[in-house]
Protein backbone atom coordinates (compact mmCIF):
# COMPACT_ATOMS: atom_id res chain seq x y z
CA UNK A 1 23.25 5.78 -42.07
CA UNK A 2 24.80 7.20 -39.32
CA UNK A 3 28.31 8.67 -41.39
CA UNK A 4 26.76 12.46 -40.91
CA UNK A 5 27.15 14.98 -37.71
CA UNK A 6 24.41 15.50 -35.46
CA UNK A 7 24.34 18.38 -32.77
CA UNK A 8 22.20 18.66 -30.28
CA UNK A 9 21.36 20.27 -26.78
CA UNK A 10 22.89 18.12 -23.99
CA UNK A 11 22.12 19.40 -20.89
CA UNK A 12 18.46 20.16 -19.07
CA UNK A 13 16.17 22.81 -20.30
CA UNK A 14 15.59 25.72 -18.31
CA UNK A 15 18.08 28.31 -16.73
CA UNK A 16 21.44 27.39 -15.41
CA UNK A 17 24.92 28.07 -15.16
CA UNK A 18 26.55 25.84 -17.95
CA UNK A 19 24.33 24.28 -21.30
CA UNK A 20 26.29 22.69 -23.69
CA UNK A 21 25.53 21.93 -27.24
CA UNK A 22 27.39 18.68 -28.20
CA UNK A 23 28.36 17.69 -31.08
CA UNK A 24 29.72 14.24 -33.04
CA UNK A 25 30.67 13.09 -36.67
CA UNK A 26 32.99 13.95 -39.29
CA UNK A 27 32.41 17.73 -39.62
CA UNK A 28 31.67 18.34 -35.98
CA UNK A 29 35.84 19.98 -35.86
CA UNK A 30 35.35 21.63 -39.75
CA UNK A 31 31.65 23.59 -37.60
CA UNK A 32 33.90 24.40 -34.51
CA UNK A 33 36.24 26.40 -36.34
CA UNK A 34 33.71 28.26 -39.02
CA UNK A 35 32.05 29.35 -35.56
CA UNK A 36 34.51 29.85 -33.05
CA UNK A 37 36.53 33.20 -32.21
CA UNK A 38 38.99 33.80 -29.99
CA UNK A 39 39.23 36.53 -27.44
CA UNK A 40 41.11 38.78 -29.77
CA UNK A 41 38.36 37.93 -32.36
CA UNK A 42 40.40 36.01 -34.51
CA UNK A 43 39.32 32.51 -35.81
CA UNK A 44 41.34 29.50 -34.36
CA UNK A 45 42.48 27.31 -37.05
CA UNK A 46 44.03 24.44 -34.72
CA UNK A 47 42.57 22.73 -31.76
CA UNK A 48 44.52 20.43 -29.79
CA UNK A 49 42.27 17.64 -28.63
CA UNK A 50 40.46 17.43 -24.85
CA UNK A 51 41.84 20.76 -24.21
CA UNK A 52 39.30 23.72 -23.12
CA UNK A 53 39.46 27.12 -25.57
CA UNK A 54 38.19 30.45 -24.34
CA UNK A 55 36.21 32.37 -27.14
CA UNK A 56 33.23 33.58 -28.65
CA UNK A 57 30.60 31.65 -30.84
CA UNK A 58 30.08 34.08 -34.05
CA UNK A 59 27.33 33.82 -36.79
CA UNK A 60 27.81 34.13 -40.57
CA UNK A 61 27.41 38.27 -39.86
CA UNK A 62 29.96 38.73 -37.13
CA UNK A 63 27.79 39.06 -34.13
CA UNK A 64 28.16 37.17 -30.95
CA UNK A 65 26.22 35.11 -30.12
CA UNK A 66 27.75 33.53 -27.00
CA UNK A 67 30.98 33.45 -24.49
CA UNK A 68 32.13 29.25 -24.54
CA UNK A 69 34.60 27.10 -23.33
CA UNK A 70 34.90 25.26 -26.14
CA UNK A 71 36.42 21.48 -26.39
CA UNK A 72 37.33 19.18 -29.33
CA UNK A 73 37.69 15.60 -28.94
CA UNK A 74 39.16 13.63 -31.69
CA UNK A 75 38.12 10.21 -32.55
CA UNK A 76 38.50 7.73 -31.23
CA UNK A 77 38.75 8.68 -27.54
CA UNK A 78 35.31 10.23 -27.59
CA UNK A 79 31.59 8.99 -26.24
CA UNK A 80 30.67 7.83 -29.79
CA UNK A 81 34.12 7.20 -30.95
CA UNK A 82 33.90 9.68 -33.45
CA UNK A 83 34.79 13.49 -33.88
CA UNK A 84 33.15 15.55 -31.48
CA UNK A 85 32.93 18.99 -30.18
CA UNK A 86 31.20 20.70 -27.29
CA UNK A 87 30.65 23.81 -26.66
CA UNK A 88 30.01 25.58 -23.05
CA UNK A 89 27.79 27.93 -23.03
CA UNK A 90 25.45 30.08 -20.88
CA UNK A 91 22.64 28.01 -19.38
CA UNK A 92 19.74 29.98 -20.89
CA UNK A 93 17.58 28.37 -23.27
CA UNK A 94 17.84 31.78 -26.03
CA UNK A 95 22.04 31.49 -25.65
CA UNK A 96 21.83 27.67 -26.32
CA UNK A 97 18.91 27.59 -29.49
CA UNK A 98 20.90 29.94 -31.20
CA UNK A 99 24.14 28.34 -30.74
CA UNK A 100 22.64 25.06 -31.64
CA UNK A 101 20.46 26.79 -34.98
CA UNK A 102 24.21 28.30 -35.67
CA UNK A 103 25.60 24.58 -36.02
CA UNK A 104 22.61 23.09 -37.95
CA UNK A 105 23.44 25.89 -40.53
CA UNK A 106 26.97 25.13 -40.69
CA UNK A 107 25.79 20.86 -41.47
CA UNK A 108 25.50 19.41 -38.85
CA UNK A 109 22.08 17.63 -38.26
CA UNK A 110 19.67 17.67 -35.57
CA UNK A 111 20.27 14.67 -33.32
CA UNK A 112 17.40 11.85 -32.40
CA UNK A 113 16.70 11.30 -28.96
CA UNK A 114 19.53 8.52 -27.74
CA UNK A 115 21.31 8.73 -31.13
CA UNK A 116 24.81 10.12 -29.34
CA UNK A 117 24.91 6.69 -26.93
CA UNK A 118 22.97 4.69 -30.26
CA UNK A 119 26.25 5.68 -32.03
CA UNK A 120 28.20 4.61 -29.14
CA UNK A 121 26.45 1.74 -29.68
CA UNK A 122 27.28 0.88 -32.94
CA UNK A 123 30.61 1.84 -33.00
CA UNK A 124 31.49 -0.60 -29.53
CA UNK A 125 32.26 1.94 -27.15
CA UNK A 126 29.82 0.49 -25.49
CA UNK A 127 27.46 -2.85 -25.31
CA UNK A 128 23.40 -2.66 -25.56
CA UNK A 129 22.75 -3.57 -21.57
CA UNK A 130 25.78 -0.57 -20.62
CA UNK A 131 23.79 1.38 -23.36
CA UNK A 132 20.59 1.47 -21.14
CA UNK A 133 22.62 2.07 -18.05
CA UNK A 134 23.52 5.34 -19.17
CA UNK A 135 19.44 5.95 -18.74
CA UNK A 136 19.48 4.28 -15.70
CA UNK A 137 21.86 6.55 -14.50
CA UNK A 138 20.15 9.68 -15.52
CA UNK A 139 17.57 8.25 -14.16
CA UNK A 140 18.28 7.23 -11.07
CA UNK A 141 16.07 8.04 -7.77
CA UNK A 142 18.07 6.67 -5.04
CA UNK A 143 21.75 5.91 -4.00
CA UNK A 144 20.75 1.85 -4.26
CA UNK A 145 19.63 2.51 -7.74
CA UNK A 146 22.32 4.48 -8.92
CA UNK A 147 24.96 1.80 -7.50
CA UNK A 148 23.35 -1.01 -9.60
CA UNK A 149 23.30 1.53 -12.91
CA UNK A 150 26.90 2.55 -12.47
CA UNK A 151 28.12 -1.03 -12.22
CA UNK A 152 25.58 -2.36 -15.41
CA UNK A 153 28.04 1.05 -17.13
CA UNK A 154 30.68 -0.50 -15.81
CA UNK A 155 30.05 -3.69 -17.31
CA UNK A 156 28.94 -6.31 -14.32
CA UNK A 157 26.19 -7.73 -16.14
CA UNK A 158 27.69 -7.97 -19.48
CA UNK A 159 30.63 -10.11 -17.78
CA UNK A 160 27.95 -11.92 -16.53
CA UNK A 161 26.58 -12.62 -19.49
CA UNK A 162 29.93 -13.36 -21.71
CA UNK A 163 30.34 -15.90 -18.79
CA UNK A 164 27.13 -17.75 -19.23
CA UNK A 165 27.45 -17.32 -22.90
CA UNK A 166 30.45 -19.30 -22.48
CA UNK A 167 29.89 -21.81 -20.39
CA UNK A 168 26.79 -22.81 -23.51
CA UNK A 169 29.53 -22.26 -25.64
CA UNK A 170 31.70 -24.94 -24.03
CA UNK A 171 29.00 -27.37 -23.81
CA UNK A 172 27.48 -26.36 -27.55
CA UNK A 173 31.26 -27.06 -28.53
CA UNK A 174 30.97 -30.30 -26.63
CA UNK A 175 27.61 -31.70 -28.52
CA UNK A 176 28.90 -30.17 -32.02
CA UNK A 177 32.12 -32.86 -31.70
CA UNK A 178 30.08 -35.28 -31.05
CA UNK A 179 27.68 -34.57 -34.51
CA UNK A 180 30.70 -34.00 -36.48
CA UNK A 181 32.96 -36.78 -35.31
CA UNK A 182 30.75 -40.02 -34.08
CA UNK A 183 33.78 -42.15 -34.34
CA UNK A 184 35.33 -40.53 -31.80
CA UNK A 185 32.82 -41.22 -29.05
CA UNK A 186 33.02 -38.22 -27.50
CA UNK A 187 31.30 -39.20 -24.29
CA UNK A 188 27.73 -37.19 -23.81
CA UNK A 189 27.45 -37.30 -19.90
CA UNK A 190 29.88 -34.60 -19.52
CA UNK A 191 27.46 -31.84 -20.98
CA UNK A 192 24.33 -32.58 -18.61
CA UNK A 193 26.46 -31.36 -15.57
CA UNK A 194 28.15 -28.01 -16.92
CA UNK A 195 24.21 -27.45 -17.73
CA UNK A 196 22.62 -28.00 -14.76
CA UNK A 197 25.41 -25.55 -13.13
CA UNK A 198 24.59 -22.83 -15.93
CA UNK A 199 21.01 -22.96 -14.96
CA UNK A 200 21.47 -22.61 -11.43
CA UNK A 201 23.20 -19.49 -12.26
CA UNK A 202 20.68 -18.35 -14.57
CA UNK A 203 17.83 -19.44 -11.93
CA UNK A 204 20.03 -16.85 -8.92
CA UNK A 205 20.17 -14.00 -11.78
CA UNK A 206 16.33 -14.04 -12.09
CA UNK A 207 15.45 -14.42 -8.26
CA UNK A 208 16.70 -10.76 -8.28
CA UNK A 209 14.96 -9.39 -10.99
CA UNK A 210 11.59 -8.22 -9.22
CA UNK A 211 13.35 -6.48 -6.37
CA UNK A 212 16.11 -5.56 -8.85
CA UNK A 213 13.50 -3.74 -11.04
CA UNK A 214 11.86 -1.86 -7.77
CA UNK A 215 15.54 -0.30 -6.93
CA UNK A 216 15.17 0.86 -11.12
CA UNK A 217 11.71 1.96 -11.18
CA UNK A 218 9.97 2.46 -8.15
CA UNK A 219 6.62 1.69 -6.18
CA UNK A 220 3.61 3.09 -6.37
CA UNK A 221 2.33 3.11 -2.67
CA UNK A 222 -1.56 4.68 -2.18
CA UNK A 223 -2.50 6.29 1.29
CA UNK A 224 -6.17 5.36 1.84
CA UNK A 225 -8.44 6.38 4.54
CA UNK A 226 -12.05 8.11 5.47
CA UNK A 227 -11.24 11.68 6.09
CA UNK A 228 -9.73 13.46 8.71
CA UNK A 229 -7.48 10.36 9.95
CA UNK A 230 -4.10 12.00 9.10
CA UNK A 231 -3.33 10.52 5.31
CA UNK A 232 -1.86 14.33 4.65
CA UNK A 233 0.09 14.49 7.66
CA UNK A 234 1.45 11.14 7.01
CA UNK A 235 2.29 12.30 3.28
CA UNK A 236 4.11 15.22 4.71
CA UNK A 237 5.87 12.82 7.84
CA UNK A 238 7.63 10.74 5.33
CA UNK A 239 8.61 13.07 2.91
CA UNK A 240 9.51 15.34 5.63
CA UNK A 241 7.68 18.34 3.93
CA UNK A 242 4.39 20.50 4.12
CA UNK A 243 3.49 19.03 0.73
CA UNK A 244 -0.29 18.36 1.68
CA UNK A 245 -2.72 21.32 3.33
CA UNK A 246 -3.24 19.59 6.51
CA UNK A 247 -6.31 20.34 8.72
CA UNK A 248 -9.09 19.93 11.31
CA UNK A 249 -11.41 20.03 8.85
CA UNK A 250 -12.22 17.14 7.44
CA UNK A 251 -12.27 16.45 3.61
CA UNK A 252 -9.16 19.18 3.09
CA UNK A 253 -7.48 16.77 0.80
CA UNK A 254 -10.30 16.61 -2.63
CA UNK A 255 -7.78 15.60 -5.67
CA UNK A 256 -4.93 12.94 -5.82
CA UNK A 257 -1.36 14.36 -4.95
CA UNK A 258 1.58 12.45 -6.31
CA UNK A 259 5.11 12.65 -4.76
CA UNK A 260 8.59 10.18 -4.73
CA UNK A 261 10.77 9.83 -1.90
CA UNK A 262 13.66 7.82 -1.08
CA UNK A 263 12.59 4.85 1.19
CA UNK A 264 15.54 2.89 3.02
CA UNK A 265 16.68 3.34 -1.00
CA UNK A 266 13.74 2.49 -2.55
CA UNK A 267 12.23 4.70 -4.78
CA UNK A 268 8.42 5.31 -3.41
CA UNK A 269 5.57 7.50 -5.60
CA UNK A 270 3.30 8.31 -2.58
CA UNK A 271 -0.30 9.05 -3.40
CA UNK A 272 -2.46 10.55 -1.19
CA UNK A 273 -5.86 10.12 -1.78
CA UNK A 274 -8.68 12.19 -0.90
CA UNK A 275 -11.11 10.56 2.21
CA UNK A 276 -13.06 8.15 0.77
CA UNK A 277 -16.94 8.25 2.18
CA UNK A 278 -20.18 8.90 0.91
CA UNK A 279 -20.46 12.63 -0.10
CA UNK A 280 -23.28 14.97 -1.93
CA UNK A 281 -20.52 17.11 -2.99
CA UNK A 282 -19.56 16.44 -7.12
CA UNK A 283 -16.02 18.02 -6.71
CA UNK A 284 -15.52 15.60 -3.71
CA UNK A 285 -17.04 12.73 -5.34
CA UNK A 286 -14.43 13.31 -8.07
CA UNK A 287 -11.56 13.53 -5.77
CA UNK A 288 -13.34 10.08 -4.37
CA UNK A 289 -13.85 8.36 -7.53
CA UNK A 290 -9.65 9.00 -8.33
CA UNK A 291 -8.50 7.47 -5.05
CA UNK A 292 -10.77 4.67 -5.55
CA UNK A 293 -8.47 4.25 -8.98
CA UNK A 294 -5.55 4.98 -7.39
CA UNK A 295 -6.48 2.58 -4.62
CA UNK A 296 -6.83 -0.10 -7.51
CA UNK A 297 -3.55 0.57 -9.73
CA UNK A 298 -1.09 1.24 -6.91
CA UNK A 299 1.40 -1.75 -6.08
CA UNK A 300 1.59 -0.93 -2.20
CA UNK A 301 -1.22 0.13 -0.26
CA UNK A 302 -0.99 2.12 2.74
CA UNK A 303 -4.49 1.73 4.86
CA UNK A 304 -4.29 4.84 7.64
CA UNK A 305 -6.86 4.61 10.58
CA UNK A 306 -7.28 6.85 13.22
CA UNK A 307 -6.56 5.20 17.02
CA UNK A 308 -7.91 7.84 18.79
CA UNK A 309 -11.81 6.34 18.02
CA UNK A 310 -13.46 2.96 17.37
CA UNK A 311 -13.62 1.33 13.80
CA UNK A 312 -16.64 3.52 11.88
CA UNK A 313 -18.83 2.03 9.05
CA UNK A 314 -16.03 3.71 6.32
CA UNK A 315 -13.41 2.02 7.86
CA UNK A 316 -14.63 -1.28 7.92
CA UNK A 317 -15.85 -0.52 3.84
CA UNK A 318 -12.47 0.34 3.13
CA UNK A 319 -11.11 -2.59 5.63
CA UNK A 320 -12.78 -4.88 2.63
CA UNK A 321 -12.15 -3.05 -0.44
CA UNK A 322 -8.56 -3.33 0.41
CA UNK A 323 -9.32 -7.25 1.18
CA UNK A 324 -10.64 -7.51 -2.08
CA UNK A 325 -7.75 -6.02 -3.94
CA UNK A 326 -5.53 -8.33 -2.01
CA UNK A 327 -7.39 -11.69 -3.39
CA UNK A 328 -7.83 -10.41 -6.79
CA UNK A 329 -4.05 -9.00 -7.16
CA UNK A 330 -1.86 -11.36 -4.96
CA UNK A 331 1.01 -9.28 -5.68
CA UNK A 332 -0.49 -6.38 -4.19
CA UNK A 333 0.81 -6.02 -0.78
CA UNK A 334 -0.67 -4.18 2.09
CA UNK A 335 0.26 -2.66 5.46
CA UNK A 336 -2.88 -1.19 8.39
CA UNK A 337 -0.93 2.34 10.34
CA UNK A 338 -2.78 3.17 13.07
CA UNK A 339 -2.25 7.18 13.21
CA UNK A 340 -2.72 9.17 16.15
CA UNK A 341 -0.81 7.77 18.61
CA UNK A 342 -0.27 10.73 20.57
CA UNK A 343 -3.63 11.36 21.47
CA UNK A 344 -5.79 9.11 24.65
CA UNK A 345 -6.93 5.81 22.26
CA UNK A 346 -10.80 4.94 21.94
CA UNK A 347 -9.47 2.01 19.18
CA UNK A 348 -11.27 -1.26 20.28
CA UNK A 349 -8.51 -3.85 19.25
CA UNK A 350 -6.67 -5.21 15.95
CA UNK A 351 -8.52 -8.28 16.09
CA UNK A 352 -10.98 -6.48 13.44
CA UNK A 353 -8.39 -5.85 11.48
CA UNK A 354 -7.13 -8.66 11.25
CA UNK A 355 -10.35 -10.32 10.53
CA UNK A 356 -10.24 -8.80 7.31
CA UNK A 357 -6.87 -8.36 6.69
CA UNK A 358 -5.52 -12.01 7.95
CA UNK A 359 -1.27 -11.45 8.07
CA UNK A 360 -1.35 -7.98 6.83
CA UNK A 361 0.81 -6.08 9.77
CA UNK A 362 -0.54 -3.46 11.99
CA UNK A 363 1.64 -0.16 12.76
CA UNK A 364 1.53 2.11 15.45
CA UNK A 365 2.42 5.85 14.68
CA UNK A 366 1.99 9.37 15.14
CA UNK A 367 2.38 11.14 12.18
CA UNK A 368 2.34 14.41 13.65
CA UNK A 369 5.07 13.65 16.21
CA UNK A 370 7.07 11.36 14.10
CA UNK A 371 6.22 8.48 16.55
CA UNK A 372 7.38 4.98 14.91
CA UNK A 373 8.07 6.56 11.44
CA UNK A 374 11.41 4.74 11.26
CA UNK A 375 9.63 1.43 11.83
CA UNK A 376 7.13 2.09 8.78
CA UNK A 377 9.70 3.10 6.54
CA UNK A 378 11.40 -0.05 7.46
CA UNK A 379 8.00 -2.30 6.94
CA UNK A 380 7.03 -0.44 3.81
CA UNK A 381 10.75 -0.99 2.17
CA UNK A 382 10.63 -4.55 2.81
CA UNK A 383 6.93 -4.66 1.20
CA UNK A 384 8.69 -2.95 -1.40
CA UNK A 385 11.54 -5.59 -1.58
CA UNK A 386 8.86 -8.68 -1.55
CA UNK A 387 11.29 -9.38 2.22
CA UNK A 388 14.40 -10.09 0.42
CA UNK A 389 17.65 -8.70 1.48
CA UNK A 390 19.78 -7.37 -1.19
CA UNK A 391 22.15 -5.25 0.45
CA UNK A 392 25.49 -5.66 -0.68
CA UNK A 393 24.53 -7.25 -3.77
CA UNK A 394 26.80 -6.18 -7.03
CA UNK A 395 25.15 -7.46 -9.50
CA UNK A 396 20.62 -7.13 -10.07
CA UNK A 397 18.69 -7.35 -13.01
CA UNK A 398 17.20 -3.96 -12.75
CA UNK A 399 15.45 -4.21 -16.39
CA UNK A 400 12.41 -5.95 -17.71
CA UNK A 401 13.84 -6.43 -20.99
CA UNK A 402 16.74 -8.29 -19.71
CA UNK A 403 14.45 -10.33 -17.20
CA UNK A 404 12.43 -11.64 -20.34
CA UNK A 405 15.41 -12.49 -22.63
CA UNK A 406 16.77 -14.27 -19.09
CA UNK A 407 14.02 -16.32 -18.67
CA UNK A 408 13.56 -17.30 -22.66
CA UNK A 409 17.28 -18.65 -22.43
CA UNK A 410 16.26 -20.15 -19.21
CA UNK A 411 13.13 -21.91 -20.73
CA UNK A 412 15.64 -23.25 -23.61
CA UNK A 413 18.32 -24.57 -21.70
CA UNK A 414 15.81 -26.18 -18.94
CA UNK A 415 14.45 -28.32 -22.76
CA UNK A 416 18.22 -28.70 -23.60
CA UNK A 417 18.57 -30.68 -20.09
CA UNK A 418 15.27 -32.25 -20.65
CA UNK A 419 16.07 -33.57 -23.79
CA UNK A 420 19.85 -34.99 -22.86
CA UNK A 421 17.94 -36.75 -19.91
CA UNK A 422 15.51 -38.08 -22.38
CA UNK A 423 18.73 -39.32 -24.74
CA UNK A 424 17.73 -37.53 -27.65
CA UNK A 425 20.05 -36.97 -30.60
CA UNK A 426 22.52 -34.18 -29.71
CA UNK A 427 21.07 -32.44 -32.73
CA UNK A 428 18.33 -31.42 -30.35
CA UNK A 429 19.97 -30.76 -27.50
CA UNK A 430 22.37 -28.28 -29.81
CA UNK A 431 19.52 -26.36 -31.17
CA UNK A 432 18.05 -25.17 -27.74
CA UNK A 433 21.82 -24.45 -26.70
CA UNK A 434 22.16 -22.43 -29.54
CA UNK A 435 19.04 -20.35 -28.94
CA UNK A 436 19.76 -19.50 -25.36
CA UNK A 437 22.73 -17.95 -26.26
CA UNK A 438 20.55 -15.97 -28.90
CA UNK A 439 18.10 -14.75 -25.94
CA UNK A 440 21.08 -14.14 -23.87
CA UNK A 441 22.58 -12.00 -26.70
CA UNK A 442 19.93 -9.54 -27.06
CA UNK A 443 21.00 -8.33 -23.60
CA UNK A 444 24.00 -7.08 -24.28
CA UNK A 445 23.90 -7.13 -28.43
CA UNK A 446 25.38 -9.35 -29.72
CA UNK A 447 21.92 -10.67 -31.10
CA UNK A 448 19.50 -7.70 -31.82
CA UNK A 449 17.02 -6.41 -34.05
CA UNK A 450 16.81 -2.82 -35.41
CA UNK A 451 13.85 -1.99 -34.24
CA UNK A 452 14.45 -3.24 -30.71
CA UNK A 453 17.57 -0.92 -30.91
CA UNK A 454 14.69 2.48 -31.92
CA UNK A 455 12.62 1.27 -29.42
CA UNK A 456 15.06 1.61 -26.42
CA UNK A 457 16.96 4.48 -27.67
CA UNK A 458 13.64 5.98 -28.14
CA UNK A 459 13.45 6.26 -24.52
CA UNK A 460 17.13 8.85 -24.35
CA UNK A 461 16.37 12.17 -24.00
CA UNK A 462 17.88 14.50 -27.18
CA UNK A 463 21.90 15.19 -26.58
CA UNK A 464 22.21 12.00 -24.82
């Protein structure tokens, strides 16, 4: 399926200094040198491998259609382990289209999104859970999330794994000696033990997965108010931009505004919302209506009152709604900024508050001086975080895939343990063993459907 040569664009769209069309498979060297010229014009038969050539790209007709640096890399040393080419080119889209057309003519085959790491992949350059942290890397929003991709590449969590995957192997081993050979008496009470420590290990892998994931994809945190108490300027304050028209007037902000920024290295998607009151106008009732949704989806919510006046009918509405969310979503979590902090205070006390929101804290800031800022960023990461403290920490699971497959083996090997406690035949003990290390083998591969593999290779972008 995969014996052919795909090319492909591998770099962003748009205009830059460098795009490169890349290249792998058989014919991927026979393409390079029906295309390439060198200064002079001449074609270059030979290419010595990982070494940079100077030339032109030339169509069928003779005419130029680019100046490369052009680079062949013989198998196996290459990303996919096969032949491959690339070839530097101009970062304009028109150079790079007609480059990449050029090598479809020549054979080569338009490359699925993924299919260059898929291939890598398949031919064990790399394993399925260092497959998705190339993704993660791309992907990455902060320097936290980037660490924990870099070492999944590097292979933390697929040493991880071979070491779980052992230690059921030992005791699988153990259990399958005594089925086979009863007259040995292979003693049974040496498996429970090397079990028990397995899923303690198992058990510390998981207890990182929800933070884990947060440091992968990120928080959706909604800034909710009545008008006019400073959501904007508090938008702007923390991603230290004029993103959001702040002013006097109240009711500036009418539509939902998006934006991520890196909190104490978590990635945050701010949302501010427009004032939420009771309005004759249809555009602001529309504007209304989406922060009420966005107060409803978002993860994190960010409840801004103003400190420079007493707790208004709106406030105490929204004081509820946001009480409400809290009991229906437990999850959800919550933090009360009192804005305005640089103005004379008319704000009664945060014993209202509290009577709503029972635990949820209460910040002080001006987000128009910067007042406190550090101390919300600081409250809102460890929201983020659920309070724990992973700093330092080489090794999260970052990936909801792997989190399920972790706590499948985990269910299996917690029945294993159940049924050796129980005395049951070792047959049963065995089979639970034996899928546990399945589960845990669809992390990194060893154990994995085709269609699992289109659906995460799916997700690559094309040239990748």
């Amino acid at each position: 399926m995969y014996d052919d040569t795909i090319s492909a664009i591998a770099t962003a769209l748009g205009e830059g200094g460098i795009g490169i069309v890349r290249l792998s498979g058989p014919i991927a060297p026979v393409i390079l040198r029906q295309i390439f010229r060198n200064p002079s014009g001449k074609p270059r038969t030979k290419f010595q491998s990982h070494r940079l050539y100077y030339g032109q790209v030339v169509d069928a007709a003779g005419e130029t259609l680019d100046e490369v640096m052009a680079v062949y890399l013989a198998a196996p040393r290459t990303y996919t382990r096969e032949e491959m080419v690339e070839l530097n080119c101009h970062g304009g889209m028109v150079a790079l289209e007609r480059v990449l057309n050029l090598t479809l003519k020549q054979g080569a085959r338009q490359a699925e999104p993924g299919e260059f790491t898929l291939r890598a992949f398949l031919n064990g350059r790399l394993d399925l859970a260092q497959a998705e942290a190339v993704l993660d890397v791309v992907r990455s929003k902060t320097g936290p999330g980037l660490e924990q991709a870099l070492g999944q590449l590097a292979g933390n969590l697929s040493q991880r794994m071979a070491q779980v995957r052992q230690n059921l192997l030992s005791s699988l081993a153990h259990l399958e000696a005594m089925i086979d050979f009863p007259e040995d008496d292979v003693p049974p009470a040496s498996v429970a033990p090397q079990m028990q420590e397995t899923l303690e290990g198992l058990n510390a892998l998981l207890a990182t997965a929800d933070a884990g994931m947060i440091y992968r994809q990120g928080i959706k945190a909604a800034i909710v108010g009545v008008p006019n108490v400073g959501k904007s300027s508090l938008l702007n304050a923390l991603l230290r931009a004029d993103r959001a028209i702040v002013t006097p007037v109240a009711g500036t902000t009418r539509d939902v505004i998006e934006e991520t920024v890196n909190i104490k290295g978590v990635p945050v998607v701010l949302v501010d919302t427009a004032g939420i009151t009771a309005t004759e106008d249809l555009v602001e009732q529309l504007g209304i209506a989406r922060s009420r949704q966005a107060l409803s989806s978002a993860d994190l919510l960010i409840l801004v009152l103003d400190s420079s006046r007493a707790l208004e009918a709106g406030d105490l509405a929204l004081l509820e709604a946001v009480s409400s969310e809290l009991s229906e979503r437990p999850a959800k979590k919550a933090c009360i900024v009192l804005n305005k902090q640089d103005v004379p205070s008319q704000f009664v006390s945060q014993t209202e508050t509290a009577r709503y929101l029972p635990g949820v804290n209460v910040i002080k800031i001006s987000a128009r001086t910067g007042h406190n800022l550090n101390e919300l960023e600081e409250q809102l990461a460890r929201l983020a975080l659920g309070g724990q403290n992973l700093a330092g920490r080489s090794l999260l699971i970052t990936n909801e895939r792997h989190k399920r497959a972790l706590e499948r083996a985990r269910e299996h090997l917690q029945s294993a343990i159940a049924s050796s406690a129980a005395r049951l035949p070792a047959d049963f003990i065995s089979i639970d063993l034996r899928l546990a290390m399945e589960a845990l083998g669809e992390i990194t591969g060893e154990s994995v459907q085709d269609s699992l593999l289109k659906e995460i290779f799916a997700n690559f972008c094309i040239g990748k």
